[in-house]
C-alpha atoms as a PDB file:
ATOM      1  CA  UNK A   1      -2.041  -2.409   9.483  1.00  0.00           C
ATOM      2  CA  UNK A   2      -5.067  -0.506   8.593  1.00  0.00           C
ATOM      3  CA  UNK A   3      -4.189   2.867   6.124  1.00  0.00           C
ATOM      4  CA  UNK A   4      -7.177   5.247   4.877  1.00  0.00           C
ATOM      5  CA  UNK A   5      -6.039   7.725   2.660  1.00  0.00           C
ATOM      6  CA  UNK A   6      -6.861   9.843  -0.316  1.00  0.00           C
ATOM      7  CA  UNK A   7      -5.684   9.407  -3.753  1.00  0.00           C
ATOM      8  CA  UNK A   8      -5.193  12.867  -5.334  1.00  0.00           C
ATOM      9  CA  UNK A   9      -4.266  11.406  -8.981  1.00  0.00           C
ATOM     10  CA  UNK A  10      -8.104   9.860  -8.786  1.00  0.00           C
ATOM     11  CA  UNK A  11      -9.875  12.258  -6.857  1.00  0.00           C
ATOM     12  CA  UNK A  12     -10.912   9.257  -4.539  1.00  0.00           C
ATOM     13  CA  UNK A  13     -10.800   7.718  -0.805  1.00  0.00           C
ATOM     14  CA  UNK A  14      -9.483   4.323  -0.110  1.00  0.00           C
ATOM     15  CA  UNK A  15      -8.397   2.168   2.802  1.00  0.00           C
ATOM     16  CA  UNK A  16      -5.703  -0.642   2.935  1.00  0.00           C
ATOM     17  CA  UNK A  17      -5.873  -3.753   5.254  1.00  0.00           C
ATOM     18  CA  UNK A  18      -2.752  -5.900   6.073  1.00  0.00           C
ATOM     19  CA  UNK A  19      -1.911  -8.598   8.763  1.00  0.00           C
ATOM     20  CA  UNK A  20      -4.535  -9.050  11.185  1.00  0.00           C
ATOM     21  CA  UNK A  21      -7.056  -6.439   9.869  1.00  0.00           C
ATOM     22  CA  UNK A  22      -7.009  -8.531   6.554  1.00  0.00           C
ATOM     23  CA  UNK A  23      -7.731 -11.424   8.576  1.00  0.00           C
ATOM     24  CA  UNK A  24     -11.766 -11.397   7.863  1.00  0.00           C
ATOM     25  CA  UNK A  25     -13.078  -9.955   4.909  1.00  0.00           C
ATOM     26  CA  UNK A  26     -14.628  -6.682   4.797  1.00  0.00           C
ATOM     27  CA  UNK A  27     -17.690  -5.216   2.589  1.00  0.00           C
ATOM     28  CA  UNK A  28     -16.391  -3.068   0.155  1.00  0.00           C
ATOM     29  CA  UNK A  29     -12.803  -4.543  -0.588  1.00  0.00           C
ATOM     30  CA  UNK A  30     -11.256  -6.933  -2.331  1.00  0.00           C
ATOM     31  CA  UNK A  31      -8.157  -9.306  -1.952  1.00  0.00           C
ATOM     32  CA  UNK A  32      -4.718  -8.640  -3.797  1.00  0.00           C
ATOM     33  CA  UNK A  33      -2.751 -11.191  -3.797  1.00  0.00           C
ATOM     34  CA  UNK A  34       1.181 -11.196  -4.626  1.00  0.00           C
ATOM     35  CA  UNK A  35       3.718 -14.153  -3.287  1.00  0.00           C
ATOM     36  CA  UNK A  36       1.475 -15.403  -1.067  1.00  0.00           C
ATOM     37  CA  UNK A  37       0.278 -12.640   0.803  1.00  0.00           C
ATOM     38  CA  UNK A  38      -3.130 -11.006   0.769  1.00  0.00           C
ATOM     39  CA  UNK A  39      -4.162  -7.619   1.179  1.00  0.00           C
ATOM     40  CA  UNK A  40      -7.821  -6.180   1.692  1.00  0.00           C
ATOM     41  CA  UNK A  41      -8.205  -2.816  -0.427  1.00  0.00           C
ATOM     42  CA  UNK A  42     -11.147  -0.549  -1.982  1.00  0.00           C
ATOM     43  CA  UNK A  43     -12.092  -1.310  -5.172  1.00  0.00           C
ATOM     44  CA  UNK A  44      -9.660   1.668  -7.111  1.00  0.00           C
ATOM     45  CA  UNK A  45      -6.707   0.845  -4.922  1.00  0.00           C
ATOM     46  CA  UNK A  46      -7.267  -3.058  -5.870  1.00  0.00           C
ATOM     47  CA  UNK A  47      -7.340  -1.879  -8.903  1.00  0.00           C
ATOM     48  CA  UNK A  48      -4.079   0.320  -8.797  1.00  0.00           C
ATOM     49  CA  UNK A  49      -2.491  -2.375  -6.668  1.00  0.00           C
ATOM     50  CA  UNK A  50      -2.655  -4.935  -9.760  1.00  0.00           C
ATOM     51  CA  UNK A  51      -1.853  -2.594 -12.283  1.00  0.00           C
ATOM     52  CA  UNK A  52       1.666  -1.615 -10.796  1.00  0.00           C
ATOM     53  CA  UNK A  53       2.360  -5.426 -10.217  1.00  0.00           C
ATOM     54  CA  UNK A  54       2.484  -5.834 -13.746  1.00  0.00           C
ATOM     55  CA  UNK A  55       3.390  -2.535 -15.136  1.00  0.00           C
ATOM     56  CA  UNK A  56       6.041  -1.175 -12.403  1.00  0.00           C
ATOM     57  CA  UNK A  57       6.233  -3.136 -10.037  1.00  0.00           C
ATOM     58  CA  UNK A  58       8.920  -1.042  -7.711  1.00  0.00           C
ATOM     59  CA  UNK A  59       8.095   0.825  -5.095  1.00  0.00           C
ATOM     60  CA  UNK A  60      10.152   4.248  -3.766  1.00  0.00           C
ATOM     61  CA  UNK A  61      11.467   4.632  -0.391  1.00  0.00           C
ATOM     62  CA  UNK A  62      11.452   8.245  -0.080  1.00  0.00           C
ATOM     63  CA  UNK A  63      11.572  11.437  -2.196  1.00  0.00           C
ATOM     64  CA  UNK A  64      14.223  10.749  -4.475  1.00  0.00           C
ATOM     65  CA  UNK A  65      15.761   7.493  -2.589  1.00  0.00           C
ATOM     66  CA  UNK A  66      16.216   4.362  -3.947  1.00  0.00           C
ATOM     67  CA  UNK A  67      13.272   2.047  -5.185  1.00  0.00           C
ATOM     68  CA  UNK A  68      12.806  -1.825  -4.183  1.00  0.00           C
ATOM     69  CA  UNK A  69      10.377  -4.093  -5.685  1.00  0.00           C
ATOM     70  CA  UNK A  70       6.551  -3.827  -4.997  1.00  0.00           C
ATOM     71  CA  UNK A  71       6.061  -6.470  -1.733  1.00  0.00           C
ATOM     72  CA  UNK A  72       3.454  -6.574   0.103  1.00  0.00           C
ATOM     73  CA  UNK A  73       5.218  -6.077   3.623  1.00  0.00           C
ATOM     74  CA  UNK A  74       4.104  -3.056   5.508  1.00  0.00           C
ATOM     75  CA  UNK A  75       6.906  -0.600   5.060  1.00  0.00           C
ATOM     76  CA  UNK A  76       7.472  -1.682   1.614  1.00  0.00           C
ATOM     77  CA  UNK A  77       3.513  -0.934   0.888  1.00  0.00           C
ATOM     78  CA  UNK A  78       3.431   2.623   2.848  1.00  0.00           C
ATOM     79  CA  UNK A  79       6.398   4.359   1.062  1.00  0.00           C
ATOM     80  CA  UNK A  80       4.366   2.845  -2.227  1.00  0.00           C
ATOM     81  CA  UNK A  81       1.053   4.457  -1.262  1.00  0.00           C
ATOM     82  CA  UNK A  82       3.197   7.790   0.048  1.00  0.00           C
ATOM     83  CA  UNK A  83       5.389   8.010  -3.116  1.00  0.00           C
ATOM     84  CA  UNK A  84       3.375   6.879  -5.719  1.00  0.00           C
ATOM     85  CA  UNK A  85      -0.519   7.682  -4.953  1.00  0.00           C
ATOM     86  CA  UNK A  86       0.539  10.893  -2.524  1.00  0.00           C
ATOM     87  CA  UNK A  87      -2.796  12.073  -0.691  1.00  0.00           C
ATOM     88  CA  UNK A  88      -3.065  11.794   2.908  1.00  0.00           C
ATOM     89  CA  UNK A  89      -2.713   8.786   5.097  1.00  0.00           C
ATOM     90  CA  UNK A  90      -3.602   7.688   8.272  1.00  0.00           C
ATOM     91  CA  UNK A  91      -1.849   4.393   9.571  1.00  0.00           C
ATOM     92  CA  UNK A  92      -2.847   2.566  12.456  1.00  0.00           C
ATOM     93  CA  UNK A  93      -0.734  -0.508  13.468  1.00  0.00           C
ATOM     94  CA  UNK A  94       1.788   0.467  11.481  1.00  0.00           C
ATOM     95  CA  UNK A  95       5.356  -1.025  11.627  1.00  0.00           C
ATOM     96  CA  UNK A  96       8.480   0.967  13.117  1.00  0.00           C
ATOM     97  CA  UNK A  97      11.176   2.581  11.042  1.00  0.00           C
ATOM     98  CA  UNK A  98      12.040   0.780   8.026  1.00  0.00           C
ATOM     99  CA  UNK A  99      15.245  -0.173   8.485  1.00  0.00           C
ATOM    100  CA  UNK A 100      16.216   0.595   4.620  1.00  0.00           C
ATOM    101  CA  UNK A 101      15.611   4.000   4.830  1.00  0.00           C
ATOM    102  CA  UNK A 102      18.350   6.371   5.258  1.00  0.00           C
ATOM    103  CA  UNK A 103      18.201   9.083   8.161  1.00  0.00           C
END
C-alpha cells in the first residue's frame, strides 16, 4: 500500500509504504519496525509512528468506534493515520473493507 497524505497537527506532507512498495528502500524514508514488520515512512511520520508505539499504542477504527492495538497491517494503519493524524489521504493498493468495522 502506498498512502500520501497531509498531517494537519504538523503542518506537513508525508507518504507511507507497506507490502510490496516497502519492498526496496526509498530516498527520503525510513523503516519502522514493530513485530516483525517494516514500514517505509517520511521522516515526521517515522517519527510519529515510534512515538505512539510507546506512548499509545491503539489505534481507532472510526469516529467514535472502538480502538485496537497499533499493528502494522493495512487497515489497522489507515484508520490510525485517518483518526489520529486527520489530513487528507490518498491510498493506492489499499486493502478492502476491514472486516472489524461496523456498517
Amino acid at each position: 500500500m502506498l498512502v500520501t497524505g497531509y498531517d494537519d497537527r504538523q503542518g506537513c506532507g508525508y507518504v507511507l509504504r507497506t507490502g510490496p512498495h516497502a519492498a526496496e528502500p526509498v530516498p527520503g524514508t525510513q523503516p519502522v519496525r514493530h513485530l516483525g514488520v517494516v514500514v517505509l515512512a517520511t521522516p515526521e511520520l517515522a517519527a510519529a509512528l515510534r512515538d505512539a508505539l510507546v506512548r499509545n499504542p491503539v489505534a481507532q477504527l472510526g469516529w467514535g468506534g472502538p480502538t485496537v492495538p497499533l499493528t502494522f497491517d493495512d487497515n489497522t494503519l489507515l484508520a490510525w493515520l485517518r483518526h489520529t493524524l486527520g489530513g487528507v489521504l490518498t491510498v493506492a493498493g489499499g486493502p478492502s473493507a476491514d472486516p472489524r468495522r461496523r456498517r
